[in-house]
Protein backbone atom coordinates (compact mmCIF):
# COMPACT_ATOMS: atom_id res chain seq x y z
CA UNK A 1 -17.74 71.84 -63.29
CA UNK A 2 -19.54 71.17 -60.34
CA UNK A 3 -17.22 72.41 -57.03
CA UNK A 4 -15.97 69.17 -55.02
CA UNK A 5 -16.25 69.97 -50.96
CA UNK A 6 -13.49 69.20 -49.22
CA UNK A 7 -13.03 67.14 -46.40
CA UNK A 8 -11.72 68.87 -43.09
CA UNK A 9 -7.77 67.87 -42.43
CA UNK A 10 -8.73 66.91 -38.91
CA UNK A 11 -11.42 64.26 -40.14
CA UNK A 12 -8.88 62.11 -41.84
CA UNK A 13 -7.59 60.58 -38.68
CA UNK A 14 -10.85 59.66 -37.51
CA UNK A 15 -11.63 57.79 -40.42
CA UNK A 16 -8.04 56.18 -40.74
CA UNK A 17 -9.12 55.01 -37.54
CA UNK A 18 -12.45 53.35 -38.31
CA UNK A 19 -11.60 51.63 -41.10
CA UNK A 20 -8.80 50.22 -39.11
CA UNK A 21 -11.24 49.36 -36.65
CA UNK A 22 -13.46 47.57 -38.99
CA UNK A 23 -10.55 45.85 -40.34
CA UNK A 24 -9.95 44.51 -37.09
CA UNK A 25 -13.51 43.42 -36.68
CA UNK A 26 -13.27 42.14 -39.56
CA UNK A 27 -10.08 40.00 -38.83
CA UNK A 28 -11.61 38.90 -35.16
CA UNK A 29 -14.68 37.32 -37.18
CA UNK A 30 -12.45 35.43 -39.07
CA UNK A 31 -10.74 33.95 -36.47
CA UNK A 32 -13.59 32.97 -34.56
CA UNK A 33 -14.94 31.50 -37.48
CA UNK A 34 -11.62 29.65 -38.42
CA UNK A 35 -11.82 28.72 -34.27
CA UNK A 36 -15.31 27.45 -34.55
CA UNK A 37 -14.55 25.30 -37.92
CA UNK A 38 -12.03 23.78 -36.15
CA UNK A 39 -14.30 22.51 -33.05
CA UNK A 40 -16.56 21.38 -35.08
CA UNK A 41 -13.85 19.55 -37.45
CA UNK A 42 -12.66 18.07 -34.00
CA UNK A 43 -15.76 17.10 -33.18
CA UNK A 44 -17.28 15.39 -36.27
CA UNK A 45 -13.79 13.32 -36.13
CA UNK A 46 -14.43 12.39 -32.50
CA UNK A 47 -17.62 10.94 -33.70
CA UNK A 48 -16.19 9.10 -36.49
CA UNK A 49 -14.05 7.56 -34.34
CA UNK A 50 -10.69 9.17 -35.98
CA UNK A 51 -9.34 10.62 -32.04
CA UNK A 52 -5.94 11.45 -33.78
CA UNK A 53 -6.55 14.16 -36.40
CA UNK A 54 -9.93 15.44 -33.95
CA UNK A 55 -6.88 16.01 -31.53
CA UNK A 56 -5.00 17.96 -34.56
CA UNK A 57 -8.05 19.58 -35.15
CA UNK A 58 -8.43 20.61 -31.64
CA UNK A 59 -4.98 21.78 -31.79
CA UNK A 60 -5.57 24.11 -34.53
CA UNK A 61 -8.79 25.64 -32.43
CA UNK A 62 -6.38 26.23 -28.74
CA UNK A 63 -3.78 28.08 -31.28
CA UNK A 64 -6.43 30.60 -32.39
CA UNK A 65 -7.53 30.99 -29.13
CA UNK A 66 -4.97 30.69 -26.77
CA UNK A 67 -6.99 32.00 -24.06
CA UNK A 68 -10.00 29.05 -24.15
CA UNK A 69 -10.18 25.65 -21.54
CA UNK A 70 -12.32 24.38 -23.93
CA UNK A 71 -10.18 23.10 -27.20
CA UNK A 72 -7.74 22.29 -24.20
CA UNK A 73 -10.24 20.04 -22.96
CA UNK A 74 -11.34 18.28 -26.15
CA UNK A 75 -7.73 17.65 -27.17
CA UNK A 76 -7.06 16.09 -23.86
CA UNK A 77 -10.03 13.86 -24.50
CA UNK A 78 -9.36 13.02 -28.34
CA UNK A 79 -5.80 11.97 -26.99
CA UNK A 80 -7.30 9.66 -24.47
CA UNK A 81 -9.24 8.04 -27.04
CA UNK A 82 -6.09 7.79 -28.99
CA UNK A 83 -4.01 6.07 -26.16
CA UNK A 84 -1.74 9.10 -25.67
CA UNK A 85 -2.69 9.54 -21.59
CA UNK A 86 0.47 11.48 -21.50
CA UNK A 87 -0.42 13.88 -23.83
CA UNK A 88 -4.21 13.75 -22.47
CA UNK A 89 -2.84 14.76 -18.64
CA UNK A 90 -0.80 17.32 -20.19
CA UNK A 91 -3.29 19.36 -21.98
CA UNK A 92 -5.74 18.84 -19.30
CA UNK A 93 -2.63 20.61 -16.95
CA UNK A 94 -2.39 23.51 -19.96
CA UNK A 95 -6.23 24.49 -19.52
CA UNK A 96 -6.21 24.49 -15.66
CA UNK A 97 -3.53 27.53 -15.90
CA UNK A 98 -5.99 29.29 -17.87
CA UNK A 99 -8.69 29.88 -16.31
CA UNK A 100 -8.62 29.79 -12.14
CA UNK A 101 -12.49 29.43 -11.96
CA UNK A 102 -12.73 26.76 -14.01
CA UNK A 103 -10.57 24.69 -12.48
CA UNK A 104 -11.76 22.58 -9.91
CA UNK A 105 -14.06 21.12 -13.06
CA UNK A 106 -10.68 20.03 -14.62
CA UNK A 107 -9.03 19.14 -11.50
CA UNK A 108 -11.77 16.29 -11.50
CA UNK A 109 -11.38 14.96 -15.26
CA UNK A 110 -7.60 14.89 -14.52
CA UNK A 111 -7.65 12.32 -11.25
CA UNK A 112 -9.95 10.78 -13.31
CA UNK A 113 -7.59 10.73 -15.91
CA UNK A 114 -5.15 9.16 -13.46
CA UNK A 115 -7.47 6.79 -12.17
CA UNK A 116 -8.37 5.43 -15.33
CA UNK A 117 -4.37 4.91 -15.91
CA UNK A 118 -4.12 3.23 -12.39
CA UNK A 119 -1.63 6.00 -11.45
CA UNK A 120 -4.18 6.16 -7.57
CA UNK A 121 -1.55 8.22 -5.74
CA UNK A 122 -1.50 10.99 -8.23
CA UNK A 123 -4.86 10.84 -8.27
CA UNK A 124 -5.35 11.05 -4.85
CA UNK A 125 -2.74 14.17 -4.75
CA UNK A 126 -5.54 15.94 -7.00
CA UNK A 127 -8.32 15.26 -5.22
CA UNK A 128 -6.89 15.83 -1.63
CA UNK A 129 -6.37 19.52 -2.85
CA UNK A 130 -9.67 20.03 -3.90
CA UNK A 131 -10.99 18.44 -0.86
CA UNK A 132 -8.67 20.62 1.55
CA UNK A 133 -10.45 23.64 -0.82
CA UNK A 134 -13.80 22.45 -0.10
CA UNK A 135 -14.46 21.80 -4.03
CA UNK A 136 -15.24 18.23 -3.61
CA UNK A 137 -18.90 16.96 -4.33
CA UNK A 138 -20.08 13.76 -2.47
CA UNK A 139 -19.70 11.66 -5.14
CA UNK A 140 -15.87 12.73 -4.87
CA UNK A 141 -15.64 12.75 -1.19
CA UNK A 142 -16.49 8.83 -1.61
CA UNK A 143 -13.92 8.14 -4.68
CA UNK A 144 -11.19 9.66 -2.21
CA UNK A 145 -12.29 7.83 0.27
CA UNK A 146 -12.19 4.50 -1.42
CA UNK A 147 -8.66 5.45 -3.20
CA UNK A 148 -7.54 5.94 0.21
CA UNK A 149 -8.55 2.61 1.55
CA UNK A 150 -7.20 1.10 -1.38
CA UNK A 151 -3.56 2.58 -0.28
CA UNK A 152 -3.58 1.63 3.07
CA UNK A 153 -4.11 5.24 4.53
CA UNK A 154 -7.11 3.95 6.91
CA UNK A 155 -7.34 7.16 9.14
CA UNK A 156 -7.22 9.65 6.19
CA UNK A 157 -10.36 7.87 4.62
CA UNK A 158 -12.20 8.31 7.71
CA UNK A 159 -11.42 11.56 7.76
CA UNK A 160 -12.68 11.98 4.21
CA UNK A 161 -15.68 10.13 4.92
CA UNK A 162 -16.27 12.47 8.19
CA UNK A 163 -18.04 15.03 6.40
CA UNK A 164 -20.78 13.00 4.87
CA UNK A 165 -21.27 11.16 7.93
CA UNK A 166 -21.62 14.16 10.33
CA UNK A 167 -23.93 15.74 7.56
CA UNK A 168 -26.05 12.32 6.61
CA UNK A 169 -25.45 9.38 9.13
CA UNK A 170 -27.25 7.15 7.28
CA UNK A 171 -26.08 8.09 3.28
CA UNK A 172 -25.97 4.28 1.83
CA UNK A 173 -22.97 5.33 -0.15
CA UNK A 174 -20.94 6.25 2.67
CA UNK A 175 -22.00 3.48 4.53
CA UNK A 176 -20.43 1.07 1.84
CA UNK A 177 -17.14 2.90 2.07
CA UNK A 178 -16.90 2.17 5.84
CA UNK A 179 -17.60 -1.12 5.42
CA UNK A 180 -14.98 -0.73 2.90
CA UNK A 181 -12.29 0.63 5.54
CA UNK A 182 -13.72 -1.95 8.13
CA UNK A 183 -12.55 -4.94 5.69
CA UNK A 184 -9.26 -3.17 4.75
CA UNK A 185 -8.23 -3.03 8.58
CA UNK A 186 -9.13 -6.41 8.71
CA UNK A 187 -12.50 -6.06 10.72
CA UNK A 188 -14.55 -8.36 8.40
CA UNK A 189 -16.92 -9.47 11.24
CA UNK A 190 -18.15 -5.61 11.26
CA UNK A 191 -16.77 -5.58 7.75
CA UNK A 192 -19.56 -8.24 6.60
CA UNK A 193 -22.69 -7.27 8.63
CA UNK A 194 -22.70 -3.96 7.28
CA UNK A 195 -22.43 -5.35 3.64
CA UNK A 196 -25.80 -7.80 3.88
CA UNK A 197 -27.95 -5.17 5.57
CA UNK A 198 -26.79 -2.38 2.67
CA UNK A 199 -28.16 -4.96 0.19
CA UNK A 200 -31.12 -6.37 2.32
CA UNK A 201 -31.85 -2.39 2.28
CA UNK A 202 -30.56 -1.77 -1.41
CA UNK A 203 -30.29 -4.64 -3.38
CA UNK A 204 -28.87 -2.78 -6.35
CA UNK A 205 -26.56 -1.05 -4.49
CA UNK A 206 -23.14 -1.40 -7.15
CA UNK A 207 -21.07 -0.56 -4.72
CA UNK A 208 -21.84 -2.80 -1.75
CA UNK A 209 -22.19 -5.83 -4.43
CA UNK A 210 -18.63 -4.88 -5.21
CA UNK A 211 -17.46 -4.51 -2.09
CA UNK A 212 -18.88 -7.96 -0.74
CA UNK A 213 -17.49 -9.95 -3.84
CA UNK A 214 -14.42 -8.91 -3.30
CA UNK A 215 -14.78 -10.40 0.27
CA UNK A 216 -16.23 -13.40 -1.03
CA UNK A 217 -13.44 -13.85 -3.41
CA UNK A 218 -10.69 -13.19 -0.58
CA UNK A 219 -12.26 -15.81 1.63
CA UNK A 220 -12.52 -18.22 -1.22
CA UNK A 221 -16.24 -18.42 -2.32
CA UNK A 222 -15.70 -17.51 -5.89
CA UNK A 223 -19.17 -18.50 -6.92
CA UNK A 224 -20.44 -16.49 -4.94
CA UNK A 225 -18.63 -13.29 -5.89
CA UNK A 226 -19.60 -14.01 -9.43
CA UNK A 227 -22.99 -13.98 -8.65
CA UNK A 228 -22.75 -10.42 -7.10
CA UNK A 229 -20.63 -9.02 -10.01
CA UNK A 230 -23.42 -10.19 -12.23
CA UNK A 231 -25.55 -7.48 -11.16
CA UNK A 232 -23.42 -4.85 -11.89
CA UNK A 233 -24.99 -2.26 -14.51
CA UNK A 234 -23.01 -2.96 -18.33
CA UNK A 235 -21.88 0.30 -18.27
CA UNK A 236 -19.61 -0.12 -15.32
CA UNK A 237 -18.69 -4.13 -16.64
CA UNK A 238 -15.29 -2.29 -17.83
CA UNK A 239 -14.17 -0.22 -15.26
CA UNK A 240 -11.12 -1.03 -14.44
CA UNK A 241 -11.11 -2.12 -10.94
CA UNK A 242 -14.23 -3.85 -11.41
CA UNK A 243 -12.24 -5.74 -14.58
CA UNK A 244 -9.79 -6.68 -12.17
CA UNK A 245 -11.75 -7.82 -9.45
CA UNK A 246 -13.89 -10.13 -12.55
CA UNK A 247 -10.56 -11.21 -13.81
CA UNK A 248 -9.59 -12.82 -10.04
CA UNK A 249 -12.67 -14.52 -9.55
CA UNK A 250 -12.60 -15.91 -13.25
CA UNK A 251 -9.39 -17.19 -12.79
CA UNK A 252 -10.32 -18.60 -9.84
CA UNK A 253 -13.46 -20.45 -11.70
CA UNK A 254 -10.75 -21.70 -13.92
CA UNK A 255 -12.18 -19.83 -16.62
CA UNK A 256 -8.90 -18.27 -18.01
CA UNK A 257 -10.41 -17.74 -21.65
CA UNK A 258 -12.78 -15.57 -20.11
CA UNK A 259 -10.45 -13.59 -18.00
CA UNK A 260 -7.93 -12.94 -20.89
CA UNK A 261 -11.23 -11.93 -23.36
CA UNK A 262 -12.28 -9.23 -20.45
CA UNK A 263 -9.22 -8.10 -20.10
CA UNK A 264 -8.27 -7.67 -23.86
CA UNK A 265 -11.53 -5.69 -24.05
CA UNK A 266 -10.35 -3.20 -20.56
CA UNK A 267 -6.94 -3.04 -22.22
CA UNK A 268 -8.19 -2.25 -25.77
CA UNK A 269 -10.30 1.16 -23.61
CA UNK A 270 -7.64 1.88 -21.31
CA UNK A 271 -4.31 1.12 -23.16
CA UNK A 272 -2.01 3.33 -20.98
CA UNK A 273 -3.40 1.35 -17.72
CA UNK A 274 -0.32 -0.49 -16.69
CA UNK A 275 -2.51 -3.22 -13.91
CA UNK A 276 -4.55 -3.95 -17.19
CA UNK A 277 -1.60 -4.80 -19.31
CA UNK A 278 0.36 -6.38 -16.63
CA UNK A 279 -2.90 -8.88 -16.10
CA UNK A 280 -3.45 -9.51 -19.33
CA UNK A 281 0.81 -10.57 -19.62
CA UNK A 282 0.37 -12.50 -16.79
CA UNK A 283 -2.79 -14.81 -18.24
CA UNK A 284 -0.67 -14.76 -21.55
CA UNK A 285 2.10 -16.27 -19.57
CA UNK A 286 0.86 -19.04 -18.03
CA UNK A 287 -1.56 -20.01 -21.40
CA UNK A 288 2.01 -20.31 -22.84
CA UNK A 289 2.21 -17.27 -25.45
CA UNK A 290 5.38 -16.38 -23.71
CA UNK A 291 6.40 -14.01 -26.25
CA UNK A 292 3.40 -11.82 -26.39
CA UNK A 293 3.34 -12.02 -22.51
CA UNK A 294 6.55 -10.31 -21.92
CA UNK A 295 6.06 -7.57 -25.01
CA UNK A 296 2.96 -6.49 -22.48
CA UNK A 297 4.77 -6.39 -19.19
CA UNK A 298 7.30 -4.50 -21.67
CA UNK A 299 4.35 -2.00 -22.80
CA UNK A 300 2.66 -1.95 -19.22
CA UNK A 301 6.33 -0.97 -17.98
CA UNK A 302 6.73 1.50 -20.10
CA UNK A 303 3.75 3.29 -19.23
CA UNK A 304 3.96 3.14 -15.79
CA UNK A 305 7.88 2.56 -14.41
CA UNK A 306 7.31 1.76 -11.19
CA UNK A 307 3.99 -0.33 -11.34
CA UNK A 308 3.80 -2.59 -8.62
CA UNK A 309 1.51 -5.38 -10.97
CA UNK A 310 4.09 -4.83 -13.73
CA UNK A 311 7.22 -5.91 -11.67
CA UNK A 312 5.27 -8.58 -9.94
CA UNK A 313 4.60 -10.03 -12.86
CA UNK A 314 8.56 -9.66 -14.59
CA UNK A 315 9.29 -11.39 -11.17
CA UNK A 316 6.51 -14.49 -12.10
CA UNK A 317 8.16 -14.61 -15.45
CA UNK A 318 11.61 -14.92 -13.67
CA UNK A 319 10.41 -17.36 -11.26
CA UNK A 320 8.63 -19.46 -13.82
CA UNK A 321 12.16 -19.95 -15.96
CA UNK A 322 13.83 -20.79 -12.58
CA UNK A 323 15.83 -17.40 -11.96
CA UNK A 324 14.98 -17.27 -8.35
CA UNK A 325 16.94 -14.74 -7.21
CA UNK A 326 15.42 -12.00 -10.07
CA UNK A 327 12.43 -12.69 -9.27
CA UNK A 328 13.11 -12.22 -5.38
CA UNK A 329 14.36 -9.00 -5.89
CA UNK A 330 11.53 -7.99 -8.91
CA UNK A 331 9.29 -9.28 -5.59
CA UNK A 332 10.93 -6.44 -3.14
CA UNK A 333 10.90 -3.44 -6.16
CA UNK A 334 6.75 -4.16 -6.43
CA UNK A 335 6.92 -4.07 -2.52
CA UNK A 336 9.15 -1.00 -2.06
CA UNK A 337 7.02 1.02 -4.83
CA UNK A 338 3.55 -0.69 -2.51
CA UNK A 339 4.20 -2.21 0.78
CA UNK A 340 0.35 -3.60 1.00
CA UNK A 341 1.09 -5.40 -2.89
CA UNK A 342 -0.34 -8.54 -1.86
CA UNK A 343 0.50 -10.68 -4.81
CA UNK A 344 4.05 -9.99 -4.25
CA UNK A 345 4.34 -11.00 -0.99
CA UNK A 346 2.36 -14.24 -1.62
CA UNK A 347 4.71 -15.33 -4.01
CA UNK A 348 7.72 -14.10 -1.61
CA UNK A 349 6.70 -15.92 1.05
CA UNK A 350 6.75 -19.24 -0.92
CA UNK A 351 10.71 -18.54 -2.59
CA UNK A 352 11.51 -17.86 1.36
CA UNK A 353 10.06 -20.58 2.59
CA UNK A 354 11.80 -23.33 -0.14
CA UNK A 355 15.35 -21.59 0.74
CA UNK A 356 14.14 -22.47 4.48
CA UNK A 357 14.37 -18.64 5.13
CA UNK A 358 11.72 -19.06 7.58
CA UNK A 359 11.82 -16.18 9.60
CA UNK A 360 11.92 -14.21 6.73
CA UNK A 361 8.76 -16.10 5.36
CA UNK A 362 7.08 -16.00 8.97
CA UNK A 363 7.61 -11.94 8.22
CA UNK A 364 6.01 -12.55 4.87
CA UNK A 365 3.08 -14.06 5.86
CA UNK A 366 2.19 -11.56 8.88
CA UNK A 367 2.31 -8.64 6.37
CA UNK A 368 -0.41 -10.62 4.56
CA UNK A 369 -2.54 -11.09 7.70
CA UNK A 370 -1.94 -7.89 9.20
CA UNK A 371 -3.44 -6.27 5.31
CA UNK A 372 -6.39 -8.56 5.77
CA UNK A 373 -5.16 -10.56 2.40
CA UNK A 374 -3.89 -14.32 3.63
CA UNK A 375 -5.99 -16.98 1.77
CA UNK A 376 -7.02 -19.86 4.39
CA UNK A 377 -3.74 -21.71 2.77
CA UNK A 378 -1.63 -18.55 3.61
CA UNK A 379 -3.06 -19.19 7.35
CA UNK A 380 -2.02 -22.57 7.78
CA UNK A 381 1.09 -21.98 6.40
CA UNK A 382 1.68 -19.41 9.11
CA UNK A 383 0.50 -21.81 11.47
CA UNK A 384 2.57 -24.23 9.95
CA UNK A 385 5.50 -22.11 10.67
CA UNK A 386 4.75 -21.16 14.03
CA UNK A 387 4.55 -24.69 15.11
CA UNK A 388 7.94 -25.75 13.33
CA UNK A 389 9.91 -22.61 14.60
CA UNK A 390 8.11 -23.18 18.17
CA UNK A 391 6.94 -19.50 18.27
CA UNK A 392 3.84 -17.76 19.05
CA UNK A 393 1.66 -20.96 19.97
CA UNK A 394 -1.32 -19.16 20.88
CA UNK A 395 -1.67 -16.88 17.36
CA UNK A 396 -1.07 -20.24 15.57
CA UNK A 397 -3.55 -21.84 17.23
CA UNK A 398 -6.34 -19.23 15.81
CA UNK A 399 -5.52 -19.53 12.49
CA UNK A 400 -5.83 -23.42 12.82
CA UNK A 401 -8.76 -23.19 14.27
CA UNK A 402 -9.76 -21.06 11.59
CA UNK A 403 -8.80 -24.33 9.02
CA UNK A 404 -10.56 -26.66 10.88
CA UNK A 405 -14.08 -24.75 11.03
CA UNK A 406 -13.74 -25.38 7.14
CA UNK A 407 -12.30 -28.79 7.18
CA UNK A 408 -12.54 -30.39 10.53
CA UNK A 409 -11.24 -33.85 9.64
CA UNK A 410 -8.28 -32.68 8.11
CA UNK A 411 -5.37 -34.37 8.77
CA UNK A 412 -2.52 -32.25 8.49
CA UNK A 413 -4.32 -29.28 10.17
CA UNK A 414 -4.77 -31.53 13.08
CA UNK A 415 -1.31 -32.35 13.32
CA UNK A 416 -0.44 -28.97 12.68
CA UNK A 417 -2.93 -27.83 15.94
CA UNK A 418 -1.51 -30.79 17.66
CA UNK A 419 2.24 -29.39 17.12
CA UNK A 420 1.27 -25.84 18.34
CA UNK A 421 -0.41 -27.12 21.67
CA UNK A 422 2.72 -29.02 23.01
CA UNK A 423 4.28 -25.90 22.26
CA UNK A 424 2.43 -23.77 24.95
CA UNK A 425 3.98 -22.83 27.84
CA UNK A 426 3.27 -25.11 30.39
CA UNK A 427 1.48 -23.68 33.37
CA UNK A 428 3.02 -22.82 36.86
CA UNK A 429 1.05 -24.97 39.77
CA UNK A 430 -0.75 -22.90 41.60
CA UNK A 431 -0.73 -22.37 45.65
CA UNK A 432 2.80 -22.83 47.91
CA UNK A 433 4.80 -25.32 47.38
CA UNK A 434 5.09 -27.81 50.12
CA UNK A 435 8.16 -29.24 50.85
CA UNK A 436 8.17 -33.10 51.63
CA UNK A 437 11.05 -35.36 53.49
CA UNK A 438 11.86 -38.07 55.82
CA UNK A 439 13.20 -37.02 59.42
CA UNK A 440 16.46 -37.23 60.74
């Protein structure tokens, strides 16, 4: 028999240890192949349209590797698609403790994320720390800006904006945002001259052409706001603030069937947006399909508690079936959760004014004028008021005057400017007075 040589003692160890080590190998392939047929599983549903098993799928792929943004990422966006926001900001929250240099990138797709669900001040939360970290690109800087502006918070959007402007005085972009702020503060004089030579410069300048429909609109030339929304690109047609700023001037045309199809089209891409869904309850409402109406203030409520549009439009549905007093106070929760909620104080103003509440309305109505948001009605009715309460004359007198450029024959708006001018103090005369008698 041939002699069998026999392995040292101390070599068994080693090779205990290298097959253990190719076991593990071994194992780690696996994984990252199971990993890998999972991405791709979540992606080939994404494609096919199927968002809720890609987000399983993706779910699978973060489990067997715990340590990756990436399947983080995906699942927030297959969620999204699904209409689970929720679960979409929450996995986008997951993958930002992961990895610290990867997230400013998902900083930005979560206040986009919020934007897209009209939740603006958490939105501007995120992007406010990655501007305070210098992270933000321009085309952020300008989004903050403009989110700003659209909150009220004037000074902090200049303050945004500074950085652009010191760097490029001229950038087109930030130019539009100024003009922005300028209109918000109620400078529309500055406001408007800014806005034609942008386009006269840049005709297809999105932004501006938003901007200056939205003026348009405001100031009651709703043809002419339509004609600048028509040149926006069709890929930005359903963005949601550009839906809503459609949907006003639509309604305004007195083309409701439109509104309602736009906004069933917004709501059916952004289900979790609570302004969408309150909009779309609203046009619901007044064609009559009371039922469906109130399940989507119901929905829009639900996704967003303390949505100013949502409460507005309870309190339209309460003042509609005569409940005054609910809607009143649905009026003051859209106001308390935001104080520059236009629509709310236009229809507040009007329930103050029929209880003959009108210092209260008089309060109403300078909130509105002070936000740059009174229609030219909204003016004379302050007017209106001013004369009939014999207060502030001269102020009254401006907005009248105001009316009558549009309408100079009108009637009532020359009674109303008649009213206001016997109500101005009367003037001392001037020089000594001279004392005149008979003598004694």
């Amino acid at each position: 028999m041939p002699s069998r040589l026999l392995r040292p003692l101390w070599a068994l160890p080693l090779l205990l240890s290298l097959a253990c080590k190719d076991s593990d190998s071994l194992s780690a392939r696996n994984q990252e192949q199971r990993y890998q047929a999972k991405m791709n599983e979540g992606h080939a549903l994404l494609n096919e349209n199927q968002p809720e098993l890609a987000a399983r799928a993706f779910s699978a792929a973060s489990g067997l590797a715990p340590d990756r943004t990436e399947p983080l990422v995906q699942l927030s966006e297959a969620q999204r698609r699904a209409g689970n926001s929720g679960a979409a900001i929450l996995a986008l929250k997951q993958a930002m403790t992961l990895n610290p240099s990867e997230a400013p990138d998902i900083k930005r797709r979560l206040a986009e994320r919020y934007e897209r669900d009209g939740l603006i001040r958490q939105a501007i939360a995120v992007l406010l720390e990655l501007r305070d970290a210098d992270q933000l690109r321009d085309p952020e800087i300008l989004r903050l800006a403009h989110l700003q502006t659209m909150q009220g918070q004037h000074e902090e959007a200049f303050k945004t904006l500074e950085r652009i402007q010191k760097e490029r005085p001229d950038d087109l972009d930030a130019k539009v945002v100024e003009a922005e702020i300028l209109l918000a503060k109620g400078e529309e004089v500055l406001a408007a001259k800014l806005m034609d030579r942008l386009l006269e410069e840049q005709p297809g300048l999105t932004s501006a052409r938003v901007l200056r429909a939205r003026y348009f609109l405001r100031n009651g030339y709703a043809e002419y706001a339509e004609q600048d929304l028509s040149r926006i690109p069709p890929e930005d047609a359903l963005r949601p603030e550009y839906v809503a700023l459609r949907v006003g001037v639509l309604t305004e045309l007195d083309r409701r069937a439109d509104a309602e199809k736009l906004l069933a089209q917004a709501v059916e891409q952004n289900p979790r947006n609570a302004d969408l869904l309150a909009r779309l309850a609203e046009l619901r409402w007044e064609a009559g399909n009371k039922v469906e109406a109130q399940r989507l203030v119901e929905q829009a409520l639900k996704a967003q508690s303390d949505s100013a549009r949502a409460l507005y439009v309870r309190g339209l549905m309460h003042e509609s079936s005569g409940n005054a007093q609910l809607a009143k106070e649905d009026y003051g929760f859209a106001l308390t959760e935001n104080s520059r909620f236009a629509p709310a104080l236009s229809r507040l103003w009007r329930l103050q004014a029929r209880a003959a509440q009108d210092d209260a309305a008089v309060a109403s109505l300078e909130r509105l004028l002070a936000l740059g948001e009174a229609t030219l009605e909204e003016k004379v009715a302050l007017a209106d008021l001013y004369a009939r309460t014999r207060t502030k004359p001269e102020q009254g007198l401006k907005l009248i005057a105001e009316a009558l450029k549009q309408d100079a024959r009108n009637e009532e708006y020359l009674e109303i400017q008649k009213e206001l001018k016997n109500n101005l103090p009367r003037k001392k005369a001037a020089g000594p007075l001279i004392m005149r008698g008979g003598r004694r």
